[in-house]
PDB file of N, CA and C in Angstrom:
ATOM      1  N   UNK A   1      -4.256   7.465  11.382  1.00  0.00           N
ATOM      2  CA  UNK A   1      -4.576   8.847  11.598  1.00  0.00           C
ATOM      3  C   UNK A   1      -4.967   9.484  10.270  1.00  0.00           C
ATOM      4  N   UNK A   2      -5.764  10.310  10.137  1.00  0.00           N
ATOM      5  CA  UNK A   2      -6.408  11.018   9.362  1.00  0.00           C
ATOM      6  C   UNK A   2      -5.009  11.806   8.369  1.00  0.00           C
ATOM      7  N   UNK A   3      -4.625  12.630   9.375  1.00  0.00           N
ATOM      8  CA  UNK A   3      -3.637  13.431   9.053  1.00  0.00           C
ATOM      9  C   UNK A   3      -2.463  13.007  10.378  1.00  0.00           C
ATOM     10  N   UNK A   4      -1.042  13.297  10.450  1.00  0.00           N
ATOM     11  CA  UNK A   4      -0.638  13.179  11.591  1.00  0.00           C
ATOM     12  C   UNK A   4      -0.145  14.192  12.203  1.00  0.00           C
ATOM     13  N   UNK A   5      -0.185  15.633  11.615  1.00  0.00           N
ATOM     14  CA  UNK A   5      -0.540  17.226  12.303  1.00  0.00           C
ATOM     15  C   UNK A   5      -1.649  17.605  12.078  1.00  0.00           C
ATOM     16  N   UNK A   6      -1.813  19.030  12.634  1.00  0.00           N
ATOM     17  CA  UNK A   6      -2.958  19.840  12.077  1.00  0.00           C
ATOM     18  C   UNK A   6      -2.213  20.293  10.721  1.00  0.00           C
ATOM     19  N   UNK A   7      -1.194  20.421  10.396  1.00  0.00           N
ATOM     20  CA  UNK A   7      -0.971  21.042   8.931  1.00  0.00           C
ATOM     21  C   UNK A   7      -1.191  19.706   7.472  1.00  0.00           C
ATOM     22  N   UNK A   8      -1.250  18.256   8.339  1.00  0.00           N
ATOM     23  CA  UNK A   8      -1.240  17.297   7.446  1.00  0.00           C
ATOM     24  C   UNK A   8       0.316  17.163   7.155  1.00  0.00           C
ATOM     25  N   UNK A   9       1.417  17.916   7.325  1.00  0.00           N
ATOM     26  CA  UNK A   9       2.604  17.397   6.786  1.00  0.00           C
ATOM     27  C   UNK A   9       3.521  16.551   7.574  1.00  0.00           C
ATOM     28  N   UNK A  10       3.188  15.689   8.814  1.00  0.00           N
ATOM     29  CA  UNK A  10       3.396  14.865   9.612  1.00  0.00           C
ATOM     30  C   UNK A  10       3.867  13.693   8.322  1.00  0.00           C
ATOM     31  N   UNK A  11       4.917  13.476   8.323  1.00  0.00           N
ATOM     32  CA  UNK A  11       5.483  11.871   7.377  1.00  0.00           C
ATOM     33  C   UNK A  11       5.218  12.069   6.222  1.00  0.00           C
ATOM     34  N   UNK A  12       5.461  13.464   5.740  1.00  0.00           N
ATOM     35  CA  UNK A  12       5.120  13.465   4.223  1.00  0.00           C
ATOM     36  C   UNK A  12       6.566  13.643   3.569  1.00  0.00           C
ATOM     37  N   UNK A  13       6.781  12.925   2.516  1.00  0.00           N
ATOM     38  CA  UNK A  13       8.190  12.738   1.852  1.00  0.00           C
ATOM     39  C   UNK A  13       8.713  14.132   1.351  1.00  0.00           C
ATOM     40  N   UNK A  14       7.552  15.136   0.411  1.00  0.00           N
ATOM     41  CA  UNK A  14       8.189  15.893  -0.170  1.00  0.00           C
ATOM     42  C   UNK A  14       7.995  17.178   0.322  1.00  0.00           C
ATOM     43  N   UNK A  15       7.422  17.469   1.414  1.00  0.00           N
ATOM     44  CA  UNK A  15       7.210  18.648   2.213  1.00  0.00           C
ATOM     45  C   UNK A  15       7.239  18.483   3.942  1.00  0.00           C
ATOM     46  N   UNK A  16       8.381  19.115   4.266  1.00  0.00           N
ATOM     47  CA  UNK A  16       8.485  18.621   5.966  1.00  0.00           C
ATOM     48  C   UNK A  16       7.705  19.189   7.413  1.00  0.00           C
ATOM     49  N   UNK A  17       7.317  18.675   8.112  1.00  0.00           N
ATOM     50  CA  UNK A  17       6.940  19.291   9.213  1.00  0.00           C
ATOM     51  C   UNK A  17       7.452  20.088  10.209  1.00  0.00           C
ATOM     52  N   UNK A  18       6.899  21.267  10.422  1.00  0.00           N
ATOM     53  CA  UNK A  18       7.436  21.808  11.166  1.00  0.00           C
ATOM     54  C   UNK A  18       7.032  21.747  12.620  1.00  0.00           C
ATOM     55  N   UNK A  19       5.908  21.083  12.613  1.00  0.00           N
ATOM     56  CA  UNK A  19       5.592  20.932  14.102  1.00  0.00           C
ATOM     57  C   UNK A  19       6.884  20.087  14.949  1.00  0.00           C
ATOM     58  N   UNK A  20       6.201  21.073  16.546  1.00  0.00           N
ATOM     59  CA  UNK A  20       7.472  20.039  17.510  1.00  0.00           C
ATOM     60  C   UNK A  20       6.470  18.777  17.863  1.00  0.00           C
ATOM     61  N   UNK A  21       7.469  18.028  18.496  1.00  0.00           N
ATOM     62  CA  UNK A  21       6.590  16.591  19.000  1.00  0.00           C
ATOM     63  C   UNK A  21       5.771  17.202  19.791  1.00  0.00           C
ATOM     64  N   UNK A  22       5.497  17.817  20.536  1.00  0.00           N
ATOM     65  CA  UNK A  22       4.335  17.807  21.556  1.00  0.00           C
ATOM     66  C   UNK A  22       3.271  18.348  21.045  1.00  0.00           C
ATOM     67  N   UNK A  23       3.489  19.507  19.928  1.00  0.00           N
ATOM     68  CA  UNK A  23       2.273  19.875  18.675  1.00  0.00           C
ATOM     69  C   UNK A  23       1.520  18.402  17.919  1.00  0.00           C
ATOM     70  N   UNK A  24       2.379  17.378  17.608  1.00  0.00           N
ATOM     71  CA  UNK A  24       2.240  16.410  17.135  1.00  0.00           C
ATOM     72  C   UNK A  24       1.237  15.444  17.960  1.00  0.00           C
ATOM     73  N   UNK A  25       1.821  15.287  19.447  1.00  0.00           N
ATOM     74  CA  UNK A  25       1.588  14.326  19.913  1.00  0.00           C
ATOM     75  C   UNK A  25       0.055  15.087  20.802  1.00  0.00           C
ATOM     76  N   UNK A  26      -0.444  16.377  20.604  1.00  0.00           N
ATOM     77  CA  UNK A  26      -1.528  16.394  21.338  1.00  0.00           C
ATOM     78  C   UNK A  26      -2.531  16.713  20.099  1.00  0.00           C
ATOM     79  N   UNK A  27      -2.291  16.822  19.205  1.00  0.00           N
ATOM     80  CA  UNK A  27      -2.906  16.858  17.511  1.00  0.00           C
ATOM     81  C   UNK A  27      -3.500  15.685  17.741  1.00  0.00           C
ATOM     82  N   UNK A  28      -2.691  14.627  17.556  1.00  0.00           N
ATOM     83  CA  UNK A  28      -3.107  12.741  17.229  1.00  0.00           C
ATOM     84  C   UNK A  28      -3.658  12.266  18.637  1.00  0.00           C
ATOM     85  N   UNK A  29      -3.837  13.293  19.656  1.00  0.00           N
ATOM     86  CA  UNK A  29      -4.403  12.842  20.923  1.00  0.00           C
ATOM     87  C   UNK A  29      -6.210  13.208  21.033  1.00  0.00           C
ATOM     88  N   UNK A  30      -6.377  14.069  19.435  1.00  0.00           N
ATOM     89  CA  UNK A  30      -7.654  14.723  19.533  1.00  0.00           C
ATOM     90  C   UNK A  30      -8.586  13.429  19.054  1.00  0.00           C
ATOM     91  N   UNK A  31      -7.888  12.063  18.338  1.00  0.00           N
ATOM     92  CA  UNK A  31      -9.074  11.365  18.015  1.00  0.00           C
ATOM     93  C   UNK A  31      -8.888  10.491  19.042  1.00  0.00           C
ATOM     94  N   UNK A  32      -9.952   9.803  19.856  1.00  0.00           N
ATOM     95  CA  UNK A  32      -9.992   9.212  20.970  1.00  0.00           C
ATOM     96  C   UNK A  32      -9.960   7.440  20.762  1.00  0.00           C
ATOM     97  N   UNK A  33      -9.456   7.047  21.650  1.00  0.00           N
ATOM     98  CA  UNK A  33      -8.962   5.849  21.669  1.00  0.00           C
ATOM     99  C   UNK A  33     -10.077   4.533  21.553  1.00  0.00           C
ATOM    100  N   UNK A  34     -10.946   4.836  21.705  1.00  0.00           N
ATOM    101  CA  UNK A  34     -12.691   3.988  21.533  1.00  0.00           C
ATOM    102  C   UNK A  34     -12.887   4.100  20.097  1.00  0.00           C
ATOM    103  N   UNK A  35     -12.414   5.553  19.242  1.00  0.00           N
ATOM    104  CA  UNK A  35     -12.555   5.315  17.912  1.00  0.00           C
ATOM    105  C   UNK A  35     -11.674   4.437  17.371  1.00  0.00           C
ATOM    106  N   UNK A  36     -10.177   4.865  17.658  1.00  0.00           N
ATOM    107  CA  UNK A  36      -9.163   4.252  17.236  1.00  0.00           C
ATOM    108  C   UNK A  36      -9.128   2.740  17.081  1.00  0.00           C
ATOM    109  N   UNK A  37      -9.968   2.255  18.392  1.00  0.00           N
ATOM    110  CA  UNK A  37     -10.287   0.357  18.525  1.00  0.00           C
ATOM    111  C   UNK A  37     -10.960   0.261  17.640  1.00  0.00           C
ATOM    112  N   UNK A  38     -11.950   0.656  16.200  1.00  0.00           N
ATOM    113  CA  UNK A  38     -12.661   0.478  15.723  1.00  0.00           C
ATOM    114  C   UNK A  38     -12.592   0.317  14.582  1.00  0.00           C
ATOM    115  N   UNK A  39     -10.959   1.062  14.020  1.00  0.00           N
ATOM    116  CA  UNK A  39     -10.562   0.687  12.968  1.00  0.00           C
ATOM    117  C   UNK A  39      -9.753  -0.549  13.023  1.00  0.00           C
ATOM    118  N   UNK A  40      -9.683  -1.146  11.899  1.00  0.00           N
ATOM    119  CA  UNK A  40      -9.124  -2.142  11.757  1.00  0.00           C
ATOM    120  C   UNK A  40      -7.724  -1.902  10.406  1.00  0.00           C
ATOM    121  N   UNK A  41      -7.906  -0.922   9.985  1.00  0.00           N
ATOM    122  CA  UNK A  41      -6.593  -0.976   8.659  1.00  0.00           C
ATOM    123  C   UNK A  41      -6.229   0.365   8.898  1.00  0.00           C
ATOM    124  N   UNK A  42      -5.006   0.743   8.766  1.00  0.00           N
ATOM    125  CA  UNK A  42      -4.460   1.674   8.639  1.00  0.00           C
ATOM    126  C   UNK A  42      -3.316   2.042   7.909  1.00  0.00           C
ATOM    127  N   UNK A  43      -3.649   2.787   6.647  1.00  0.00           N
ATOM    128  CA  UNK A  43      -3.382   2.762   5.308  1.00  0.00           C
ATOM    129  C   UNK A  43      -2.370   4.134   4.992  1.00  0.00           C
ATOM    130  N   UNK A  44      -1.082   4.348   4.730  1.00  0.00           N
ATOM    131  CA  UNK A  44      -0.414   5.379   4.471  1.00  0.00           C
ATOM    132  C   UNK A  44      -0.878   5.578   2.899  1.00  0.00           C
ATOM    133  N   UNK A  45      -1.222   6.600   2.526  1.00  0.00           N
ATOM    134  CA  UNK A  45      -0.985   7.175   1.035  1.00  0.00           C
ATOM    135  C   UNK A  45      -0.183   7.998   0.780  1.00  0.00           C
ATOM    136  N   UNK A  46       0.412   8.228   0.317  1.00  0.00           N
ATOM    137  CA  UNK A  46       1.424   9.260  -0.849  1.00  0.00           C
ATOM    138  C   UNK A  46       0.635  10.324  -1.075  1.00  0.00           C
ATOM    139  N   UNK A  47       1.424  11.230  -1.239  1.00  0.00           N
ATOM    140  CA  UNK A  47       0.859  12.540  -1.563  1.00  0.00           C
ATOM    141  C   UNK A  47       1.251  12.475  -3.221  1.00  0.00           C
ATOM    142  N   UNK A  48      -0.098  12.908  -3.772  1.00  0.00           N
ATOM    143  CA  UNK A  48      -0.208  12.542  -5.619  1.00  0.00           C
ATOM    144  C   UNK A  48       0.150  14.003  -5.884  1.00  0.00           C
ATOM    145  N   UNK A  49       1.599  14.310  -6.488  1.00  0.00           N
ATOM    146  CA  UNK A  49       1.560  15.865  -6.795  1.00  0.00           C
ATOM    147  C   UNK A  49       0.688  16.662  -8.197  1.00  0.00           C
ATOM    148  N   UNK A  50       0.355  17.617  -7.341  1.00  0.00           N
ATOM    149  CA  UNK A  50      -1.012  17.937  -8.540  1.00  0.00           C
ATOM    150  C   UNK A  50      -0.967  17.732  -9.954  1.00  0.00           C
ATOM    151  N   UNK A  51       1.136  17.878 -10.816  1.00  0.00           N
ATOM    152  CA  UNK A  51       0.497  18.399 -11.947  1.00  0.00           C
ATOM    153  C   UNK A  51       0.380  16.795 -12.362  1.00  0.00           C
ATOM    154  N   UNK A  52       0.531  15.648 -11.675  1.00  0.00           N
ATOM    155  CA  UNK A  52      -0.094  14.174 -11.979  1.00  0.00           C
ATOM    156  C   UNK A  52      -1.020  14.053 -12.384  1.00  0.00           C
ATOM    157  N   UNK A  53      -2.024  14.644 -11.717  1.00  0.00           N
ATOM    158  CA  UNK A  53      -3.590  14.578 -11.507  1.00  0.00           C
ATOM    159  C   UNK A  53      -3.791  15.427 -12.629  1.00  0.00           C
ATOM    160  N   UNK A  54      -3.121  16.472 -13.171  1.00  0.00           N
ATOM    161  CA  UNK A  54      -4.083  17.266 -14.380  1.00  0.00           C
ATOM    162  C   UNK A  54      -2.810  17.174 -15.526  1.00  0.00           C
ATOM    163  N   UNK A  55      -2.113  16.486 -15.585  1.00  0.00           N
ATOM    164  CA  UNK A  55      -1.841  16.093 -16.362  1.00  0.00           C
ATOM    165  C   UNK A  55      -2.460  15.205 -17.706  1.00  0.00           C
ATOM    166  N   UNK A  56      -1.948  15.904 -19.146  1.00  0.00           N
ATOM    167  CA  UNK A  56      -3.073  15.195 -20.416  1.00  0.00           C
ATOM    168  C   UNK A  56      -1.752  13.595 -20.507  1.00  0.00           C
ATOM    169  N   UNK A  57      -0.872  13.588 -20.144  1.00  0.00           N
ATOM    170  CA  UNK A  57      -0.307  12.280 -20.149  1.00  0.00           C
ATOM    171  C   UNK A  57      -1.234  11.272 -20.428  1.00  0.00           C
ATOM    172  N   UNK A  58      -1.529  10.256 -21.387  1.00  0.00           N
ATOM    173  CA  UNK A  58      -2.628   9.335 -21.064  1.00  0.00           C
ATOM    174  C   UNK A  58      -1.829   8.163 -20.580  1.00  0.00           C
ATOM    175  N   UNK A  59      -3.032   7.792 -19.731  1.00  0.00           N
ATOM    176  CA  UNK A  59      -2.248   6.684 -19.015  1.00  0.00           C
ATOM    177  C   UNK A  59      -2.640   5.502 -19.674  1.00  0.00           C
ATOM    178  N   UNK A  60      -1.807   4.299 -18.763  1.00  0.00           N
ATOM    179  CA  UNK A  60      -2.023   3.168 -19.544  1.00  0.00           C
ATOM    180  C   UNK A  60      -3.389   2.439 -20.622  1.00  0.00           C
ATOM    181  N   UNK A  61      -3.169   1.860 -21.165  1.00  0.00           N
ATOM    182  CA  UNK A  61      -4.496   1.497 -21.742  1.00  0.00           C
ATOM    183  C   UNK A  61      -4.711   0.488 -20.943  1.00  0.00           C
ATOM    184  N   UNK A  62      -6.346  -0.013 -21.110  1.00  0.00           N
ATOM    185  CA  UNK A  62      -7.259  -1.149 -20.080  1.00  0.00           C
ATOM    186  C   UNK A  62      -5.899  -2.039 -20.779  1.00  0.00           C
ATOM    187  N   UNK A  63      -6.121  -2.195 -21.704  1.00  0.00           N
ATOM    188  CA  UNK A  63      -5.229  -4.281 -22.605  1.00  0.00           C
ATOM    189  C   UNK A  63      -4.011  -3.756 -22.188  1.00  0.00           C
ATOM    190  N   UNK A  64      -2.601  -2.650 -21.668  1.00  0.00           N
ATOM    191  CA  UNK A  64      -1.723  -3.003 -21.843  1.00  0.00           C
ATOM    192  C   UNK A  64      -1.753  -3.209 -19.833  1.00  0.00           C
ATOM    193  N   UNK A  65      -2.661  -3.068 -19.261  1.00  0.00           N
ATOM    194  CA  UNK A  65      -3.043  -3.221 -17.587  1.00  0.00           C
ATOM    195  C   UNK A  65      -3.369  -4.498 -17.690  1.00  0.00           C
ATOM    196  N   UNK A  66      -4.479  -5.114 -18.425  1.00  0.00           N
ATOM    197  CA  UNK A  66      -4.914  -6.273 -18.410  1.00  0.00           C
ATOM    198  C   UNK A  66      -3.866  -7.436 -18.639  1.00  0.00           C
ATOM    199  N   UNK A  67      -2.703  -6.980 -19.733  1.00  0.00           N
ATOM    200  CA  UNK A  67      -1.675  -7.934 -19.602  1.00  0.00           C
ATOM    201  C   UNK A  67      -0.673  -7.736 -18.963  1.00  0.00           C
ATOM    202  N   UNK A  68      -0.385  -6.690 -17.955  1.00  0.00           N
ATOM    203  CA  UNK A  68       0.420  -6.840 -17.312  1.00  0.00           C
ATOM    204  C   UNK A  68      -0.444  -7.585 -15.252  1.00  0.00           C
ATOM    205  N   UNK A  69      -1.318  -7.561 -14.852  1.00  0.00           N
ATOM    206  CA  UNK A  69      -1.932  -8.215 -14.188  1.00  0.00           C
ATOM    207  C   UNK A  69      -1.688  -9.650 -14.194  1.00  0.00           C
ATOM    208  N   UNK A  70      -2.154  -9.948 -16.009  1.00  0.00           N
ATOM    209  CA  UNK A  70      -2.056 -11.902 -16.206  1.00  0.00           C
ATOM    210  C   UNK A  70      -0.894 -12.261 -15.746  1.00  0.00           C
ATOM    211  N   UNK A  71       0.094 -11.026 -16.187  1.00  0.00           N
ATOM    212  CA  UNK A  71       1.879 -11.769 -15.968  1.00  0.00           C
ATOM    213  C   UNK A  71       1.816 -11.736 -14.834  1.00  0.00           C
ATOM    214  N   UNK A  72       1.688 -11.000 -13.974  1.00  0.00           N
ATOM    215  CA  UNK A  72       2.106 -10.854 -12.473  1.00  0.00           C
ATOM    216  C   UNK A  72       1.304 -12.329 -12.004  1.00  0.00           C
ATOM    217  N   UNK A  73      -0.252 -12.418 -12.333  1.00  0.00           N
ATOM    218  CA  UNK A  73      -0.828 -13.335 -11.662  1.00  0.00           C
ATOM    219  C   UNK A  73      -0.304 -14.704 -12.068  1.00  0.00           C
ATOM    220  N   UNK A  74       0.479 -15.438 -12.884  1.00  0.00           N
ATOM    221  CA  UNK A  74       0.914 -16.196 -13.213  1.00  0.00           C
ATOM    222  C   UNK A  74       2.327 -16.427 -13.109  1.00  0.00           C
ATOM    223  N   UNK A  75       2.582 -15.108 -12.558  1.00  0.00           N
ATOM    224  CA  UNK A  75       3.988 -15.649 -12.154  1.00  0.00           C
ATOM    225  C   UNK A  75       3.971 -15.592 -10.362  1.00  0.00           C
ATOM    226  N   UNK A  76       2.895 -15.151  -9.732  1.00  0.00           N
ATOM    227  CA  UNK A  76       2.384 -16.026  -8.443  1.00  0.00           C
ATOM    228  C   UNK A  76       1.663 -16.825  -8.170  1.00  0.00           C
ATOM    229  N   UNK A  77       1.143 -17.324  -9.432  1.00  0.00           N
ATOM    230  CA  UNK A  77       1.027 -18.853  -9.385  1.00  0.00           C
ATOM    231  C   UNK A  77       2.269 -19.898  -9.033  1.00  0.00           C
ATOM    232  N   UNK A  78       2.990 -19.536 -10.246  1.00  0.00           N
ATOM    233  CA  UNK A  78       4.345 -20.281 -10.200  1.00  0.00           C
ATOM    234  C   UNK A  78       4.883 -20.048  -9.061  1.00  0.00           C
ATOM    235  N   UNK A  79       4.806 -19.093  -8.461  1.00  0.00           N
ATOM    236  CA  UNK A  79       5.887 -19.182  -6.880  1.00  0.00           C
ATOM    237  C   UNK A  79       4.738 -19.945  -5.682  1.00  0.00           C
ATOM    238  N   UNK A  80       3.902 -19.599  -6.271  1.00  0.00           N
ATOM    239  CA  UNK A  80       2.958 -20.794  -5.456  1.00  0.00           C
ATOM    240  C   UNK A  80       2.622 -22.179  -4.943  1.00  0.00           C
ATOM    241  N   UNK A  81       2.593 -22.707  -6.634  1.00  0.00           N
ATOM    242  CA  UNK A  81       3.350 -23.876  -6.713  1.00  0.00           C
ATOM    243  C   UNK A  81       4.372 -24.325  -6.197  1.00  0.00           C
ATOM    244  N   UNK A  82       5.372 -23.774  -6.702  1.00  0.00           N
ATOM    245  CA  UNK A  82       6.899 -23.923  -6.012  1.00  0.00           C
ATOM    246  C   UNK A  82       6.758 -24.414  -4.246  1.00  0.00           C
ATOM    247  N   UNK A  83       5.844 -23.794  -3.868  1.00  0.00           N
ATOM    248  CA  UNK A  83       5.641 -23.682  -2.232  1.00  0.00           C
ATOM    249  C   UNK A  83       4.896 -24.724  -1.829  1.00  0.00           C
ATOM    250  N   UNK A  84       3.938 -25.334  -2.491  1.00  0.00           N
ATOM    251  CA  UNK A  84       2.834 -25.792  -2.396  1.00  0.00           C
ATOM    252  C   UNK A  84       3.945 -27.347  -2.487  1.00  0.00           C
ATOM    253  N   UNK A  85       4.543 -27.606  -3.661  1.00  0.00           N
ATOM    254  CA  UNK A  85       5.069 -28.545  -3.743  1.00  0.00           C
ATOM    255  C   UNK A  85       6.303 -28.973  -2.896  1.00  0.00           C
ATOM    256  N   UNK A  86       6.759 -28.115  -2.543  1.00  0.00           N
ATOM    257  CA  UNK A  86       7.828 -28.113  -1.133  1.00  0.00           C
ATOM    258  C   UNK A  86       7.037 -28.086   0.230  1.00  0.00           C
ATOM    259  N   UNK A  87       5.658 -28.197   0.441  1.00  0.00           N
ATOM    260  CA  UNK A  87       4.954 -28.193   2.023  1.00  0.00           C
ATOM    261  C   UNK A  87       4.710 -29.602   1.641  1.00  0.00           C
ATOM    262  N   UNK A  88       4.739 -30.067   0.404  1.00  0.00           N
ATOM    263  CA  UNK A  88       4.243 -31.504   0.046  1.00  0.00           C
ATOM    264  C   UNK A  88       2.827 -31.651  -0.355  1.00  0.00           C
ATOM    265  N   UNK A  89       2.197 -30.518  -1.075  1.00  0.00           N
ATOM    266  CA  UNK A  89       0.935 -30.232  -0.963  1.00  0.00           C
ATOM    267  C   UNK A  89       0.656 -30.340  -2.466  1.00  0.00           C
ATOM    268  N   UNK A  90      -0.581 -31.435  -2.459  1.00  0.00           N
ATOM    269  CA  UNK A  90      -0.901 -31.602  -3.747  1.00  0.00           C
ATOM    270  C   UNK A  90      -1.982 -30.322  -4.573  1.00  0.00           C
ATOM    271  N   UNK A  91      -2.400 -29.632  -3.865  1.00  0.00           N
ATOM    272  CA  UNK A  91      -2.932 -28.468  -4.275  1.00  0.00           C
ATOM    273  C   UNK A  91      -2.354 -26.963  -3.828  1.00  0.00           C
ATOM    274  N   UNK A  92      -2.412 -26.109  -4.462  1.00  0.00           N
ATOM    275  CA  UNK A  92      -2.298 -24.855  -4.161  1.00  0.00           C
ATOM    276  C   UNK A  92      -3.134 -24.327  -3.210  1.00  0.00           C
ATOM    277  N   UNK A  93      -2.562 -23.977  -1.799  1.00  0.00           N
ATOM    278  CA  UNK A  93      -3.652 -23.305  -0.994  1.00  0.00           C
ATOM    279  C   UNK A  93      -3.706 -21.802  -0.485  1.00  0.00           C
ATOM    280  N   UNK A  94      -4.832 -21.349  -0.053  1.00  0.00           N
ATOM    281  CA  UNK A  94      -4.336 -20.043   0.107  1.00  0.00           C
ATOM    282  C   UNK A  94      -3.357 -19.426   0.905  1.00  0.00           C
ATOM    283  N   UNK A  95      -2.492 -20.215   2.063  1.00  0.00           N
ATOM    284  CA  UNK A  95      -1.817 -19.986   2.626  1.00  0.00           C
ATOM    285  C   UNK A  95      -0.182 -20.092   1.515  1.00  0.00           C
ATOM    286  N   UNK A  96      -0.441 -20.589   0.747  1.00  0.00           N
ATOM    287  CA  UNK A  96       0.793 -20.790  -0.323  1.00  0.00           C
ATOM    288  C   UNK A  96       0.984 -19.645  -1.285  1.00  0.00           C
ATOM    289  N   UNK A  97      -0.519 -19.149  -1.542  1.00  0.00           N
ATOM    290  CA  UNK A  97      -0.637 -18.033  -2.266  1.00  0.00           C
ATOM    291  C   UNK A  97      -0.350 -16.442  -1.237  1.00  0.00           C
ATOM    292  N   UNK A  98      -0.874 -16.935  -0.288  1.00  0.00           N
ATOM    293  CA  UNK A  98      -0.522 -15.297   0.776  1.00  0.00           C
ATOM    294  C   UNK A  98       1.454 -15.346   0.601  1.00  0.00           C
ATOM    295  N   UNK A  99       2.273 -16.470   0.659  1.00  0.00           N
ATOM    296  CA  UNK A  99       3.516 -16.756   1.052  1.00  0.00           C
ATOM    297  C   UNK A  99       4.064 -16.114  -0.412  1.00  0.00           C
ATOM    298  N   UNK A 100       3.727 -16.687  -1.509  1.00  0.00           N
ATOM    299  CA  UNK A 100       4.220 -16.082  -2.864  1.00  0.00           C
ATOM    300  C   UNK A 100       3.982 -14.709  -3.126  1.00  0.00           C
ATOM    301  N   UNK A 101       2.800 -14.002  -2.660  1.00  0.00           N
ATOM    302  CA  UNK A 101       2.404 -12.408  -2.520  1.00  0.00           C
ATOM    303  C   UNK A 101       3.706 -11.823  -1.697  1.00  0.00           C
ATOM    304  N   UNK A 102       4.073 -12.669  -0.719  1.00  0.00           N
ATOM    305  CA  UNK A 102       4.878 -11.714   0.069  1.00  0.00           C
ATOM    306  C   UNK A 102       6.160 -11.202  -0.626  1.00  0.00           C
ATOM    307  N   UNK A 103       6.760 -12.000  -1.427  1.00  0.00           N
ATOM    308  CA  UNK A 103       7.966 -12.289  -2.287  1.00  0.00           C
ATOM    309  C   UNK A 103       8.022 -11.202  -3.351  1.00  0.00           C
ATOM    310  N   UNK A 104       6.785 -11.095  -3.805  1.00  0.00           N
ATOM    311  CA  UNK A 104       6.849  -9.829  -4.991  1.00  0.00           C
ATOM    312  C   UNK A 104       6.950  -8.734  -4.733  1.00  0.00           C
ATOM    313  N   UNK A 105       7.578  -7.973  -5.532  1.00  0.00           N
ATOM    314  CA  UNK A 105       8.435  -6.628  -4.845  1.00  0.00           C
ATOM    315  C   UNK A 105       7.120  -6.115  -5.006  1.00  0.00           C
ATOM    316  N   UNK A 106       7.279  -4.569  -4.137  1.00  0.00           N
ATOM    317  CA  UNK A 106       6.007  -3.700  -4.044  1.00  0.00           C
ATOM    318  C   UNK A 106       5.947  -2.582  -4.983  1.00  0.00           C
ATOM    319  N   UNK A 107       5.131  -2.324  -5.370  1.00  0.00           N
ATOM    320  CA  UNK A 107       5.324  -1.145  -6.427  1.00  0.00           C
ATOM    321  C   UNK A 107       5.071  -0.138  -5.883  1.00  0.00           C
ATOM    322  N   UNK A 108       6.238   0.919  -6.664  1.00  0.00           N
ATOM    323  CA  UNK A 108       5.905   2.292  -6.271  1.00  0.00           C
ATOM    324  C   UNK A 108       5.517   3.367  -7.302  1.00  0.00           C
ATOM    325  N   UNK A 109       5.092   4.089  -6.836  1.00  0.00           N
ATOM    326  CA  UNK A 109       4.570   5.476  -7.699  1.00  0.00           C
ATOM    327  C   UNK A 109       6.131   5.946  -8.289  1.00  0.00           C
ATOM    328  N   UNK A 110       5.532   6.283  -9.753  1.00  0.00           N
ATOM    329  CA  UNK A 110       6.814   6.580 -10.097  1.00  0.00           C
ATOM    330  C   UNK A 110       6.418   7.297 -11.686  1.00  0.00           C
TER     331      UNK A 110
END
């Protein structure tokens, strides 16, 4: 869903909804079900609080992103492996690599 009220504050962490369910449930009844078959992903985002966004904070640099990526990607290699060699599999496959993705914690905004 786009939004999941008309106010947008349907499942939002830091501001609550005041709609009742039936405000809710005929809101999310306005996009029709022929569209709905058409998507294929459906993606929650976070609400980015503004003074984030205009904040002079500088954020990370490209090289200290770039080495934190290598680590991550090499240390799902290694859990890859690990997997690969316990299916009895002389190569790493992508089904070994989707299995080691699952394992790594998820990051949050913070």
């Amino acid at each position: 869903m786009l939004n999941g009220c008309c106010y947008g504050y349907y499942g939002d962490c830091s501001r609550r909804c005041t709609c009742t369910p039936t405000m809710v449930t005929r809101y999310q009844k306005r996009i029709s079900g022929p569209l709905l078959d058409r998507i294929d992903l459906f993606v929650d985002v976070p609400r980015v609080e503004y003074e984030k966004l205009v904040s002079e904070q500088q954020a990370d640099s490209s090289v200290r992103a770039r080495e934190q990526v290598a680590r991550a990607f090499h240390r799902v290699l290694k859990v890859a492996r690990t997997i690969a060699d316990l299916a009895g599999s002389h190569e790493i496959g992508v089904v070994h690599l989707a299995e080691a993705l699952q394992y790594r914690p998820r990051e949050t905004a913070g």
